[in-house]
C-alpha atoms as a PDB file:
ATOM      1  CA  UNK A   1      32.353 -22.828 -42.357  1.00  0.00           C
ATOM      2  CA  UNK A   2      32.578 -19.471 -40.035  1.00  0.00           C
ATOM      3  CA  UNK A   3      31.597 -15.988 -40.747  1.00  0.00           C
ATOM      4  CA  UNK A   4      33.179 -12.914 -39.412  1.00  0.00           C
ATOM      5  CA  UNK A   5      30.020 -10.303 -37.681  1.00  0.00           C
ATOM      6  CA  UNK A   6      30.696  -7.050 -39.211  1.00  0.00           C
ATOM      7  CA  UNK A   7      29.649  -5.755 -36.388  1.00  0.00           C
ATOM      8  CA  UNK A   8      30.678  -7.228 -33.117  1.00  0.00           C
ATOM      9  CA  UNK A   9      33.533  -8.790 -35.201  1.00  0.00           C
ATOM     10  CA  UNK A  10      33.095 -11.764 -33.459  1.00  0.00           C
ATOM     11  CA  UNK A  11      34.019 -15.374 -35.609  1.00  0.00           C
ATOM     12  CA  UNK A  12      30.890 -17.618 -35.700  1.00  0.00           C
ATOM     13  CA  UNK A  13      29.262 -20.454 -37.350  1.00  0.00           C
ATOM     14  CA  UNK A  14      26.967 -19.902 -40.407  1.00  0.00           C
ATOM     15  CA  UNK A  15      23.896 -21.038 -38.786  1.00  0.00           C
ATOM     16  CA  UNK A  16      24.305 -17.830 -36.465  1.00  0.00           C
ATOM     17  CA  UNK A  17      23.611 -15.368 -39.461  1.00  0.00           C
ATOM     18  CA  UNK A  18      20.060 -15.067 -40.719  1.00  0.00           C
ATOM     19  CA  UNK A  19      20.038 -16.256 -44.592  1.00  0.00           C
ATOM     20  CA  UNK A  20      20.066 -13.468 -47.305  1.00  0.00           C
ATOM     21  CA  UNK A  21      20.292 -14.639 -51.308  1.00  0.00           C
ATOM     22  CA  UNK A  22      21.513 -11.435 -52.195  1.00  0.00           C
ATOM     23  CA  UNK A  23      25.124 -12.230 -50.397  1.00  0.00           C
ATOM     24  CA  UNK A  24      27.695 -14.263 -51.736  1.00  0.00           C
ATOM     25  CA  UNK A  25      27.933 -16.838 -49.438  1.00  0.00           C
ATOM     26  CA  UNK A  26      23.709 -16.755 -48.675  1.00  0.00           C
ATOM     27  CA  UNK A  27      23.747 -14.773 -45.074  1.00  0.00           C
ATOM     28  CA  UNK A  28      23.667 -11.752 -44.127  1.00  0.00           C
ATOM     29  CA  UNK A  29      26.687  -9.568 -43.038  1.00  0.00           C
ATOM     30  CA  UNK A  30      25.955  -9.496 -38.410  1.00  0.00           C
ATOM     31  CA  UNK A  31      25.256 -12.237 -36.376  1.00  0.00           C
ATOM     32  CA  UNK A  32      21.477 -13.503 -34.736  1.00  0.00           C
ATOM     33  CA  UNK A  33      22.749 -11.513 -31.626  1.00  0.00           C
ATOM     34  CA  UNK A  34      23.608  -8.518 -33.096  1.00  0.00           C
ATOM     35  CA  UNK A  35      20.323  -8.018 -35.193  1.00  0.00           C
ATOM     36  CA  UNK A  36      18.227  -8.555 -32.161  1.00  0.00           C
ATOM     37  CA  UNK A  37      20.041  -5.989 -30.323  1.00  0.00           C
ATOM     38  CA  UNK A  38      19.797  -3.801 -33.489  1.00  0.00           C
ATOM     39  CA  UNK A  39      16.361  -4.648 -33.597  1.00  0.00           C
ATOM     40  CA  UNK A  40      15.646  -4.231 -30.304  1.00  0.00           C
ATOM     41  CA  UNK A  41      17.383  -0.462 -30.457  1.00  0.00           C
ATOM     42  CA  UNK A  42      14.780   0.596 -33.394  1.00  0.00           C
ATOM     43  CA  UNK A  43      11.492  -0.870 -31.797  1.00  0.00           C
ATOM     44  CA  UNK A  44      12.935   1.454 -28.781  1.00  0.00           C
ATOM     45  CA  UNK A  45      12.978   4.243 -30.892  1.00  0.00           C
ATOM     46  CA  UNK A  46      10.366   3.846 -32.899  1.00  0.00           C
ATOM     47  CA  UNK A  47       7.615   2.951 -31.446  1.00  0.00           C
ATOM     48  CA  UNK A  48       4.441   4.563 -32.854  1.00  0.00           C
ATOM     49  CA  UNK A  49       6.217   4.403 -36.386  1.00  0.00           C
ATOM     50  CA  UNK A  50       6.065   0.470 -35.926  1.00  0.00           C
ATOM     51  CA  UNK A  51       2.351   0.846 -33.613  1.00  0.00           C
ATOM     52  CA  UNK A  52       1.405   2.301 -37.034  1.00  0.00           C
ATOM     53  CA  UNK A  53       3.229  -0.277 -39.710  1.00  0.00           C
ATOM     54  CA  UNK A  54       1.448  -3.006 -37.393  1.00  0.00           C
ATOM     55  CA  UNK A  55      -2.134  -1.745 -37.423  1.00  0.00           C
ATOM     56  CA  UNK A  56      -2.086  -1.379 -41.346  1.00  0.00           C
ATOM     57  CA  UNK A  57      -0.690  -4.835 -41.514  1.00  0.00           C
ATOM     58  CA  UNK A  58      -3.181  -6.373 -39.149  1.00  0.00           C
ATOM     59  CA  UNK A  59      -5.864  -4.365 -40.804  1.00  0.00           C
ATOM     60  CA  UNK A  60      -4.926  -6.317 -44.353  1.00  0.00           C
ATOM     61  CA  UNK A  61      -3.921  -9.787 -43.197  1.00  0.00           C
ATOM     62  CA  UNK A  62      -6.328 -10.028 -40.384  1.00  0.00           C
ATOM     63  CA  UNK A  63      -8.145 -13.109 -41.290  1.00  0.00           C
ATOM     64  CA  UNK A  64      -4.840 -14.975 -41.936  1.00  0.00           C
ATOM     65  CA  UNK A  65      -3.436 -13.709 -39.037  1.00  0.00           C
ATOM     66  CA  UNK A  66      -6.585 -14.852 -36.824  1.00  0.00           C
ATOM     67  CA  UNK A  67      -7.037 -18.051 -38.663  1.00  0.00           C
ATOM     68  CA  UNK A  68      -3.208 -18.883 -38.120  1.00  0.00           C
ATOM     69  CA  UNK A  69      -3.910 -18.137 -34.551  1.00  0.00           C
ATOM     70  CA  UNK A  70      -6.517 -20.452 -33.801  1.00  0.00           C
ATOM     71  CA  UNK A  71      -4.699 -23.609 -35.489  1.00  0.00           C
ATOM     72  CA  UNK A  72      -1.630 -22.619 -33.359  1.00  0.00           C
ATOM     73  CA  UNK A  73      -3.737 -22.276 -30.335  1.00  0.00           C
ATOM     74  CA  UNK A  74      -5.482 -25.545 -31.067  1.00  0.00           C
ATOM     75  CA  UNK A  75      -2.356 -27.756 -31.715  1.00  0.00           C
ATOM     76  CA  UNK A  76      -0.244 -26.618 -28.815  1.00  0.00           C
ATOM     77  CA  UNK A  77      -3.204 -26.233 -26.288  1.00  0.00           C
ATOM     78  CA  UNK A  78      -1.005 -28.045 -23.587  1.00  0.00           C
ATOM     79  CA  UNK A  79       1.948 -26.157 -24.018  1.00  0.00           C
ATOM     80  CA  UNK A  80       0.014 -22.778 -24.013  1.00  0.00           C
ATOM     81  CA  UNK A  81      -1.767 -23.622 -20.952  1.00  0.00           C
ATOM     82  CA  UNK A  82       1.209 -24.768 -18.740  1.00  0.00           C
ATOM     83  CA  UNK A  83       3.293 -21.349 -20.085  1.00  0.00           C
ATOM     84  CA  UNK A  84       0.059 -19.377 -18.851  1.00  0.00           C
ATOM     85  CA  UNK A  85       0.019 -21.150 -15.442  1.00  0.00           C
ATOM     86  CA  UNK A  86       3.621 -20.476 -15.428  1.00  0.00           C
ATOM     87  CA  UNK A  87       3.347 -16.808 -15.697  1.00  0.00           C
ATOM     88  CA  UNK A  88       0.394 -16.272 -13.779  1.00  0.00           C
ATOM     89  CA  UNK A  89       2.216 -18.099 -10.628  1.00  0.00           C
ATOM     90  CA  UNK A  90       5.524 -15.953 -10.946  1.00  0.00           C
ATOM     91  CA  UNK A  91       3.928 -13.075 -11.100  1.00  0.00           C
ATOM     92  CA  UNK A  92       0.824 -13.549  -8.840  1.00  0.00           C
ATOM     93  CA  UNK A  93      -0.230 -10.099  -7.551  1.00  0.00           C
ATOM     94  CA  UNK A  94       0.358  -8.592 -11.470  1.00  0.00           C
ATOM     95  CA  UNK A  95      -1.707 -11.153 -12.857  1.00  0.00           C
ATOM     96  CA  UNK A  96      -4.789 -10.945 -10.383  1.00  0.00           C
ATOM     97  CA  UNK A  97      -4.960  -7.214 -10.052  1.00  0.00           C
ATOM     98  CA  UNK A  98      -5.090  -7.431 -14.453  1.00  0.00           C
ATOM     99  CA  UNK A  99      -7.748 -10.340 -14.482  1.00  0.00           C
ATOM    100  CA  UNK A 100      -9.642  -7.693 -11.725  1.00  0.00           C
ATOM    101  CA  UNK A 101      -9.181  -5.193 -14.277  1.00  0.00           C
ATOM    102  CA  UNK A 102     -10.487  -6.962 -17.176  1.00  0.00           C
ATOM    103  CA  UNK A 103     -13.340  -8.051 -15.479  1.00  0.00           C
ATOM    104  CA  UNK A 104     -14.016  -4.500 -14.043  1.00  0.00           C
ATOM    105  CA  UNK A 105     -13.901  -3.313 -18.066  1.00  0.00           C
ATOM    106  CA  UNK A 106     -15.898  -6.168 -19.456  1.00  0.00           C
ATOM    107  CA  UNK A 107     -18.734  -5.738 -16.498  1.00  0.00           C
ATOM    108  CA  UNK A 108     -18.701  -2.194 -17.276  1.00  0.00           C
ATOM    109  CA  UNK A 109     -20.044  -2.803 -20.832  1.00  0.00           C
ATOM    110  CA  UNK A 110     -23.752  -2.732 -21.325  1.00  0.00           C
ATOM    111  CA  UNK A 111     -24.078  -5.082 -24.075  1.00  0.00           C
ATOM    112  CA  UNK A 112     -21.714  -7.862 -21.674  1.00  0.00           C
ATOM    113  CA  UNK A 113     -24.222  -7.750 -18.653  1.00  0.00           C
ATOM    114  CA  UNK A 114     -27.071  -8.303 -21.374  1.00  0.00           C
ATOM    115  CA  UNK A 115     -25.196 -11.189 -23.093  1.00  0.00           C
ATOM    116  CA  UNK A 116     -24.323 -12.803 -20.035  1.00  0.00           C
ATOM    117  CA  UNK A 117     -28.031 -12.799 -18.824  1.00  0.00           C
ATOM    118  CA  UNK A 118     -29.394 -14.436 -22.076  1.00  0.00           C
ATOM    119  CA  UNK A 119     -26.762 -16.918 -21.595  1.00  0.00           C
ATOM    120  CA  UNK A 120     -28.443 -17.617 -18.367  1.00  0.00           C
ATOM    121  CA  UNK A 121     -31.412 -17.660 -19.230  1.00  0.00           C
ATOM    122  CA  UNK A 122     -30.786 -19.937 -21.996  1.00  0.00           C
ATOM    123  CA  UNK A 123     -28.727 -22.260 -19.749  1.00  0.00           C
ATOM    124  CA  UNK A 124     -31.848 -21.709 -16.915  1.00  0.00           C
ATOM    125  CA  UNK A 125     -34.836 -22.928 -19.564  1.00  0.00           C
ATOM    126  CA  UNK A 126     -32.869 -25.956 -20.561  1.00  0.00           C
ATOM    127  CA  UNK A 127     -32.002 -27.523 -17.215  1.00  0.00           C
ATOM    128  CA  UNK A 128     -34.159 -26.353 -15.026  1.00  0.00           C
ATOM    129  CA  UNK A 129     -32.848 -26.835 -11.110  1.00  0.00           C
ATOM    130  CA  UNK A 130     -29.373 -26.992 -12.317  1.00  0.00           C
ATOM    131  CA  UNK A 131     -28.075 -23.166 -11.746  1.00  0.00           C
ATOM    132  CA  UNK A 132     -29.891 -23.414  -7.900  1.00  0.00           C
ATOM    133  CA  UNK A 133     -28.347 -27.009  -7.570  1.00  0.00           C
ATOM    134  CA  UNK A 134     -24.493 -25.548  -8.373  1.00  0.00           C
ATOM    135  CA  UNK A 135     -25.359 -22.377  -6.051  1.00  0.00           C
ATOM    136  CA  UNK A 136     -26.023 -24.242  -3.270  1.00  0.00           C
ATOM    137  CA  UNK A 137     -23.417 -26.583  -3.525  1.00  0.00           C
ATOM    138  CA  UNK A 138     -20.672 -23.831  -3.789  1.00  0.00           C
ATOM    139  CA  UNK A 139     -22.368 -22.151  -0.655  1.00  0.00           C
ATOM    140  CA  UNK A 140     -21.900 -25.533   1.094  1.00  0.00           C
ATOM    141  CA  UNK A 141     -18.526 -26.199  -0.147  1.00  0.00           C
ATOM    142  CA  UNK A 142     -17.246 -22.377   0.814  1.00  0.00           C
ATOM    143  CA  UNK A 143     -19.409 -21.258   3.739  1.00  0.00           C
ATOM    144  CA  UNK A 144     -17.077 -18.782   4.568  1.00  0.00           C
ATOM    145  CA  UNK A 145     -17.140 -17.048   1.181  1.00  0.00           C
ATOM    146  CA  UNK A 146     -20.502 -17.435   0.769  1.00  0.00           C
ATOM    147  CA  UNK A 147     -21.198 -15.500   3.997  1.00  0.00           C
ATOM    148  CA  UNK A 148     -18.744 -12.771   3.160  1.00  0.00           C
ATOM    149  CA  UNK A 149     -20.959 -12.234   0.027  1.00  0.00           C
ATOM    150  CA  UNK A 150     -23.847 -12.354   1.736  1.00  0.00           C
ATOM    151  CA  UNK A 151     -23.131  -9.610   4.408  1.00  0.00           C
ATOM    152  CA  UNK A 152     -21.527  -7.672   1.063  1.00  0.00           C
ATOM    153  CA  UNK A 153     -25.101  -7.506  -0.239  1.00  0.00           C
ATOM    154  CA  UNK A 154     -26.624  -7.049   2.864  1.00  0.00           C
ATOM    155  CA  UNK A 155     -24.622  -3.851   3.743  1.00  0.00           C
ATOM    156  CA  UNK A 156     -25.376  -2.433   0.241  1.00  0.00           C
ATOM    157  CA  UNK A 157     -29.424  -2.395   1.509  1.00  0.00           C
ATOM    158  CA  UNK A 158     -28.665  -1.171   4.813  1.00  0.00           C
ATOM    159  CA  UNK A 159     -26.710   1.626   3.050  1.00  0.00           C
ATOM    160  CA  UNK A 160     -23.588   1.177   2.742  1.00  0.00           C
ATOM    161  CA  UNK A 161     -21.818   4.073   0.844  1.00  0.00           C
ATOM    162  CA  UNK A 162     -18.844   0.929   0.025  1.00  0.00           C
ATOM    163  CA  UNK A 163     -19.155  -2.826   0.619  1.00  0.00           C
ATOM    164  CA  UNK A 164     -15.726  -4.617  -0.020  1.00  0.00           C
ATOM    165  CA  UNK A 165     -14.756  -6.617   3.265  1.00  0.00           C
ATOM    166  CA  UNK A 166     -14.130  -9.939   1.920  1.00  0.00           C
ATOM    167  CA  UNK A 167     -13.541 -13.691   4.236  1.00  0.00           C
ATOM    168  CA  UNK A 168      -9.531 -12.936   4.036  1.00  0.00           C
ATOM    169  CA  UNK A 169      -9.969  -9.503   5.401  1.00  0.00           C
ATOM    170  CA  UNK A 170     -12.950 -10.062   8.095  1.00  0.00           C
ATOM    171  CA  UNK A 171     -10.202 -13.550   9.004  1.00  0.00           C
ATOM    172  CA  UNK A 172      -7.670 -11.004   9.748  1.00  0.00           C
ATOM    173  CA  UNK A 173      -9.777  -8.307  11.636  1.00  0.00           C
ATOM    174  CA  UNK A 174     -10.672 -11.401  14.076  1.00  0.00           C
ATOM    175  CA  UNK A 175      -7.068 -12.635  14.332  1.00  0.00           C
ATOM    176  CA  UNK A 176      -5.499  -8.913  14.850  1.00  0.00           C
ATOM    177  CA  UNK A 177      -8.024  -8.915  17.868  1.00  0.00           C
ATOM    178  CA  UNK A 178      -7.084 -12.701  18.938  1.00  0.00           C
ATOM    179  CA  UNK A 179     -10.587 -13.470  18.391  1.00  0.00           C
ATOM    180  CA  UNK A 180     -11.865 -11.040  21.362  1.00  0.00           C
ATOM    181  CA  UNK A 181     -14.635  -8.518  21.560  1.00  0.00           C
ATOM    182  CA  UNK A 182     -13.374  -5.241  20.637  1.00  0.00           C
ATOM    183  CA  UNK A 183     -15.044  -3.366  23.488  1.00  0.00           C
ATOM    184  CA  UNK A 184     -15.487  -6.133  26.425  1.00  0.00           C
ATOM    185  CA  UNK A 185     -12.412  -8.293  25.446  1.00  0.00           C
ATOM    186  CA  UNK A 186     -14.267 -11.620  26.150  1.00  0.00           C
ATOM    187  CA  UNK A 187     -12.644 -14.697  23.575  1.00  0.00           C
ATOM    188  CA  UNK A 188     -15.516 -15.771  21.885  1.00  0.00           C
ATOM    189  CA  UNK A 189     -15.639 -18.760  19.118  1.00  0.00           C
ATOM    190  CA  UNK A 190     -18.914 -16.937  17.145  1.00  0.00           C
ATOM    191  CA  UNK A 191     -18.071 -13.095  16.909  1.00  0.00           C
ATOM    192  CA  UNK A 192     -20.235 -10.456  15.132  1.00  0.00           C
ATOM    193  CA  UNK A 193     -19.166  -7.704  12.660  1.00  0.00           C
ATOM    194  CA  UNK A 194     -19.370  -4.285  14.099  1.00  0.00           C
ATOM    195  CA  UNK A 195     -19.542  -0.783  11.731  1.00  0.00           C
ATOM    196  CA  UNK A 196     -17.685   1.617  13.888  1.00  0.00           C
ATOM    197  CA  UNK A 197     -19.623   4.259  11.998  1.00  0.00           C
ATOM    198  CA  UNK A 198     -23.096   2.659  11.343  1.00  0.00           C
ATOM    199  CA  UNK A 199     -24.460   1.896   8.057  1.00  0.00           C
ATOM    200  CA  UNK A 200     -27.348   4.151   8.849  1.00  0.00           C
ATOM    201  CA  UNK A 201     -25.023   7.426   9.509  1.00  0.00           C
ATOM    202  CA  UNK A 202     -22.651   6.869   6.013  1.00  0.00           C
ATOM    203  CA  UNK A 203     -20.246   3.782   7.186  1.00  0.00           C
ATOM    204  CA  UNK A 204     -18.775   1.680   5.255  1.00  0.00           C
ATOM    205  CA  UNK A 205     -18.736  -2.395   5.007  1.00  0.00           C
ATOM    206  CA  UNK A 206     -14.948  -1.839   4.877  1.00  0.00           C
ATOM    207  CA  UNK A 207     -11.575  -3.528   6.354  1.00  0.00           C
ATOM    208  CA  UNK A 208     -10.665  -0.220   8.434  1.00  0.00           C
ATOM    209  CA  UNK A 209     -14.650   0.405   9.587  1.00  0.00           C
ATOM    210  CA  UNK A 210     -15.288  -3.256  11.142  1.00  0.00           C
ATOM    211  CA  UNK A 211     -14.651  -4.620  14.031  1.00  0.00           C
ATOM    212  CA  UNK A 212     -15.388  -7.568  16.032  1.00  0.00           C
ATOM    213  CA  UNK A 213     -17.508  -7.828  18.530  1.00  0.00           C
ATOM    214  CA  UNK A 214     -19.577 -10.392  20.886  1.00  0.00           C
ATOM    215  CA  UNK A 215     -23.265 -10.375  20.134  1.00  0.00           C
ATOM    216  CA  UNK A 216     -24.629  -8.232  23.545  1.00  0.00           C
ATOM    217  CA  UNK A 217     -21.676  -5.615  22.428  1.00  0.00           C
ATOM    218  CA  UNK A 218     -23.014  -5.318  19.361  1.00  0.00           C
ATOM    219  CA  UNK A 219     -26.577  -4.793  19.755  1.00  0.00           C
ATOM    220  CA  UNK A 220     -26.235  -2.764  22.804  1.00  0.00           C
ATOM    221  CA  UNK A 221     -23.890  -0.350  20.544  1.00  0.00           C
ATOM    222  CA  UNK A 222     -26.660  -0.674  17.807  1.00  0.00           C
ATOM    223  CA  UNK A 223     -26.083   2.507  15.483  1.00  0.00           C
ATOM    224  CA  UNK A 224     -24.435   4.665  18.268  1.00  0.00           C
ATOM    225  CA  UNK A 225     -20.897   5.506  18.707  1.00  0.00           C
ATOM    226  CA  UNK A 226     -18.347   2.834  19.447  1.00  0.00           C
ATOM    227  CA  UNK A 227     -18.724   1.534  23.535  1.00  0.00           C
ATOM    228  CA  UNK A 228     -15.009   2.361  23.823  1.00  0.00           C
ATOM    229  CA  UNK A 229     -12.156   3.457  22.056  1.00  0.00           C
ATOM    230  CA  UNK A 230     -11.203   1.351  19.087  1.00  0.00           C
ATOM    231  CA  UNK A 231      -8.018   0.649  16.724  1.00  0.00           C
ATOM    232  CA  UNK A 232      -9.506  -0.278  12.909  1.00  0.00           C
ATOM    233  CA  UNK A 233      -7.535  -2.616  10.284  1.00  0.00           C
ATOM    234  CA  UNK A 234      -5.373  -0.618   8.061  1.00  0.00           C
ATOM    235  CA  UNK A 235      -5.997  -2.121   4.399  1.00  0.00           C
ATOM    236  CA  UNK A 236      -3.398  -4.408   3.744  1.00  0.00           C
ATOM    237  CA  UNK A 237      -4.244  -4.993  -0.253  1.00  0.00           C
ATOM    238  CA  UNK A 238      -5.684  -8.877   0.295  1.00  0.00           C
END
């Protein structure tokens, strides 16, 4: 049996209306289509009215509605996962910049940083050796990261007004330079991390204030001005 939409007119099944007792033949009058647009048109214009209706409804239902949550979350674990992984690969540079940001707002709480150390603390009394076991295993596994953090820390006590130069960044400083000492232009397969403007005088441990340079450039610049003229790394957004 077909149904004409009232309001695109269009002739379709009756599995393409939304049911409705209160009509003769138990649907309503438009189509699925047309209701979504309509609906789609009044959430547009409407929006704190619905914010509003929302909030009230969450703040009466809201054990149901969590409780309903968790057994949906629990019996389609899989499916949730793989549609997260999904998303978070399409839109890759979205979805790290928001996980930065909700770390950034969760770290910023007080009552976070002191949760997070009891859980350590915990986790430290009951297996004792473990937390130093995983920490140097990591540092073994990513040397290069591990190094990056280290020098981040390290320029914070020599101080560092900003400390952000990461392995990806410090990878391309040596690259843009093909690996050569910024001031005598030797190749060299170790190469040091110069602060065009020293720590000591207000530098920062930053992409555009670090270049490379071979360890006898670098100590005899020690915290004067750069040996020669130098191009920094423009921040690329790594």
């Amino acid at each position: 049996m077909n149904k004409i939409c009232k309001q695109c007119q269009g002739v379709f099944p009756l599995d393409s209306f939304h049911k409705d007792r209160r009509e003769k033949d138990g649907h309503v009058i438009i189509c699925k289509e047309c209701a979504k647009e309509k609906s789609r048109i009044w959430n547009a214009t409407n929006q704190e009215r619905k914010k509003e209706t929302c909030k009230i409804y969450y703040t009466k239902n809201s054990r149901i509605i969590i409780q309903k949550t968790s057994e949906h979350k629990k019996n389609n674990r899989d499916r949730i996962n793989e549609l997260a992984r999904t998303s978070y690969a399409f839109n890759l540079e979205e979805s790290r910049q928001k996980a930065r940001e909700r770390m950034q707002r969760w770290r910023s709480n007080p009552a976070n940083k002191d949760s997070q150390r009891e859980q350590r603390n915990v986790e430290v009394a009951l297996h004792p050796g473990e937390r130093a076991r995983k920490l140097r295993l990591w540092r073994s596994n990513n040397p290069e990261l591990a190094k990056a953090q280290t020098d981040r820390r390290r320029a914070l006590r020599r101080g560092a007004t900003q400390s952000t130069l990461t392995s990806k960044e410090w990878a391309f400083i040596k690259l843009s330079y093909d690996h050569r000492c910024a001031y005598c232009g030797k190749k060299q397969k170790r190469l040091t991390q110069d602060h065009i403007t020293p720590l000591s005088r207000g530098g920062t441990h930053t992409i555009d204030n670090v270049v490379p340079a071979c360890q006898s450039c670098n100590s005899r610049k020690h915290a004067g001005a750069p040996l020669c003229p130098v191009q920094p790394i423009l921040p690329l957004g790594f």
